[in-house]
C-alpha atoms as a PDB file:
ATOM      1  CA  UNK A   1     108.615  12.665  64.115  1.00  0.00           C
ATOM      2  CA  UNK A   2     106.878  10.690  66.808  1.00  0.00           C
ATOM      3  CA  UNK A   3     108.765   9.017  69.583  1.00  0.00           C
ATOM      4  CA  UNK A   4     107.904   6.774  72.925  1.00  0.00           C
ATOM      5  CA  UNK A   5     107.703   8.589  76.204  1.00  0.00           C
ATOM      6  CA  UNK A   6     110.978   7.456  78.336  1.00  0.00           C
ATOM      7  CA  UNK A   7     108.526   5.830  81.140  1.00  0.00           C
ATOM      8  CA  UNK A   8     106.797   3.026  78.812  1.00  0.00           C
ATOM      9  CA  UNK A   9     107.747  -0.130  79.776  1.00  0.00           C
ATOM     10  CA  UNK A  10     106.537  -2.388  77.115  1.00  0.00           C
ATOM     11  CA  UNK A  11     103.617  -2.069  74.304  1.00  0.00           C
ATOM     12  CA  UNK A  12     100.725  -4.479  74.951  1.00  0.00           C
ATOM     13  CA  UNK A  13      98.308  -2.881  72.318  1.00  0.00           C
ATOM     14  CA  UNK A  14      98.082   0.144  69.591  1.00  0.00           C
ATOM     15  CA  UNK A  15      95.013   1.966  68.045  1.00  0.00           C
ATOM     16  CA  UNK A  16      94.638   4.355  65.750  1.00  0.00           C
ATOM     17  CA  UNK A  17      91.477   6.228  65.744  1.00  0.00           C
ATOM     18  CA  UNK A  18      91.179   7.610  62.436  1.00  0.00           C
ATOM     19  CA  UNK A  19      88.286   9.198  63.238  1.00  0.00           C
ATOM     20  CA  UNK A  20      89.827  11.609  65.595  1.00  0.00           C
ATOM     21  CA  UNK A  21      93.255  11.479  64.788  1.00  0.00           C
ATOM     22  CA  UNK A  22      94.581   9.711  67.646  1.00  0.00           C
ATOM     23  CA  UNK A  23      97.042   7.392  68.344  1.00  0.00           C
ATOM     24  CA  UNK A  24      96.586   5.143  71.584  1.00  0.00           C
ATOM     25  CA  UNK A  25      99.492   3.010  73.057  1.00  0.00           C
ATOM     26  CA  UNK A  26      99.071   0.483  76.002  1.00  0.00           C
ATOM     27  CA  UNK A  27     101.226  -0.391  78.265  1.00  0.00           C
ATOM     28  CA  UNK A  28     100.039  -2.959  80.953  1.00  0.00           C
ATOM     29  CA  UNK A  29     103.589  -3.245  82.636  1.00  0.00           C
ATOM     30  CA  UNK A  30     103.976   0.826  83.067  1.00  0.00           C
ATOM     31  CA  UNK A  31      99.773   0.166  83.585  1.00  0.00           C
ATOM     32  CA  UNK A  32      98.918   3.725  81.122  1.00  0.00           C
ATOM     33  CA  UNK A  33      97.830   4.485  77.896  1.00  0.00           C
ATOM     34  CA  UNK A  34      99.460   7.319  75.803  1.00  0.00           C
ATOM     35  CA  UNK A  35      97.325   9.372  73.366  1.00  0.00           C
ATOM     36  CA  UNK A  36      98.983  11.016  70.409  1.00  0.00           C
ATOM     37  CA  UNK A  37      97.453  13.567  68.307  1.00  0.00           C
ATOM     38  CA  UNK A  38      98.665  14.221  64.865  1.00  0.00           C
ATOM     39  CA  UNK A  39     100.332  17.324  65.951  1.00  0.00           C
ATOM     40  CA  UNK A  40     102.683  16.057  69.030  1.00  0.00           C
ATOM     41  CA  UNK A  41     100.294  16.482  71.566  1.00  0.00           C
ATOM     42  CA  UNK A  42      99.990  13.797  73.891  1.00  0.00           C
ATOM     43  CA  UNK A  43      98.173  12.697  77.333  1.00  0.00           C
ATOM     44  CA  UNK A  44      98.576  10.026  79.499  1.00  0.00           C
ATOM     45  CA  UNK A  45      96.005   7.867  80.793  1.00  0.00           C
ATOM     46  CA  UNK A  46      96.520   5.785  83.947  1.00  0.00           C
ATOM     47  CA  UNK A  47      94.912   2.634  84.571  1.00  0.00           C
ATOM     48  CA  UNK A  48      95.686   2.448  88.325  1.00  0.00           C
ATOM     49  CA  UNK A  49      92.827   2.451  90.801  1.00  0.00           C
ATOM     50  CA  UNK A  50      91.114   5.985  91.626  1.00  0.00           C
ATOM     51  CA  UNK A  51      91.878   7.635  87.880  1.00  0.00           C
ATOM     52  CA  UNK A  52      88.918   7.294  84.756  1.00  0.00           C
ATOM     53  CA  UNK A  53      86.826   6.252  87.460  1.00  0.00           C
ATOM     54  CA  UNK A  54      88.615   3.243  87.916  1.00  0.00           C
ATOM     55  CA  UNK A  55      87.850   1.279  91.713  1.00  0.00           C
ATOM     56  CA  UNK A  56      90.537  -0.783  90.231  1.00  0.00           C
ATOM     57  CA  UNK A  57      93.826  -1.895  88.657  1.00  0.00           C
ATOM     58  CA  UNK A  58      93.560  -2.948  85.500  1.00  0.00           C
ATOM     59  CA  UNK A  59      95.471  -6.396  85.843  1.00  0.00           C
ATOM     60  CA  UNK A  60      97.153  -7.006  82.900  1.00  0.00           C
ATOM     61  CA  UNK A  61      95.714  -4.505  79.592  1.00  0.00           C
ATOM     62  CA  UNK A  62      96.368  -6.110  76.402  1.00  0.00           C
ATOM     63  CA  UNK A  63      93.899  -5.062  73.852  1.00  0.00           C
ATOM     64  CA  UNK A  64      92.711  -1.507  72.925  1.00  0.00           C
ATOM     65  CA  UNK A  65      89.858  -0.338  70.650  1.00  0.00           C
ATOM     66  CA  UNK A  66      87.839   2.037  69.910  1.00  0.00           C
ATOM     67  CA  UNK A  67      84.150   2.803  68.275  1.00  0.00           C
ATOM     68  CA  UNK A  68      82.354   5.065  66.126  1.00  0.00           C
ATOM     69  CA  UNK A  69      80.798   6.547  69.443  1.00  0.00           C
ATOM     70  CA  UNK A  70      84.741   7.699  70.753  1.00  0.00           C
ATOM     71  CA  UNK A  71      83.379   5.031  73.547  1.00  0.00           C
ATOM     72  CA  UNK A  72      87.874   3.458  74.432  1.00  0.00           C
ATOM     73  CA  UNK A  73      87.744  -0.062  75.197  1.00  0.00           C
ATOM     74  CA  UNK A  74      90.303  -2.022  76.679  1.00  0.00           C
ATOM     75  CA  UNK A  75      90.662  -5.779  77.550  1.00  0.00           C
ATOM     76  CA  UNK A  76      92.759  -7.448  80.137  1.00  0.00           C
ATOM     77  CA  UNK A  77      93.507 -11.057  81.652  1.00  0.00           C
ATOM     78  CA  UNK A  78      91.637 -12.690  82.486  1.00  0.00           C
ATOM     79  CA  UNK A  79      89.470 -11.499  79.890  1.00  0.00           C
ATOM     80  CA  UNK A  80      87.995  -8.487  81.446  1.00  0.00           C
ATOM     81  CA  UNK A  81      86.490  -5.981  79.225  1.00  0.00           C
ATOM     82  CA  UNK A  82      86.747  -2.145  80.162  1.00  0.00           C
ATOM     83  CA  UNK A  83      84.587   0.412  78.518  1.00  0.00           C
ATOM     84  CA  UNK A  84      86.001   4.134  78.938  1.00  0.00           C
ATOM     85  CA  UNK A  85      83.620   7.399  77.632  1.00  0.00           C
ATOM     86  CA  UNK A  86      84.094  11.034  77.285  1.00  0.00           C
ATOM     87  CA  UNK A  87      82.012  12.915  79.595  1.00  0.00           C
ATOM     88  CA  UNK A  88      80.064  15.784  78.094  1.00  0.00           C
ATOM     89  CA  UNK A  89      81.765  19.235  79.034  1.00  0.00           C
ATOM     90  CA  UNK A  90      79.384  21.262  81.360  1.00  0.00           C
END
């Protein structure tokens, strides 16, 4: 049984990767995105300046995708486009 964690404001955008097996929901108002494996496990993403390599707030997420490369994107107002990538473990 999947549930919401307590701190999401709203839900601006879903995804499911099928791919991987993951789940992502947006929130622009708590300003995260939550990623759900199939077996509970779950990480947060913030969008807030200084975390993914962000110099910047995202102002306003409300669309979230992803490709065949695991390359996340997300799109905000006014239409910005954000791409996020998984960096190679060392």
């Amino acid at each position: 049984r999947a549930s919401l964690p307590w701190f999401l404001k709203d839900i601006s955008g879903l995804h499911y990767d099928r791919n991987n097996g993951l789940l992502y929901v947006l929130s622009h108002e708590s300003a995260v995105v939550v990623v759900s494996d199939l077996d509970g496990g779950r990480k947060v993403m913030s969008l807030r300046r200084g975390h993914c390599g962000l110099r910047r707030d995202i102002p306003q997420a409300e669309g979230i995708a992803s490709d065949d490369r695991d390359t996340l994107w997300i799109v905000s107002e006014p239409n910005l486009f954000y791409r996020f990538t998984r960096m190679a473990a060392s």
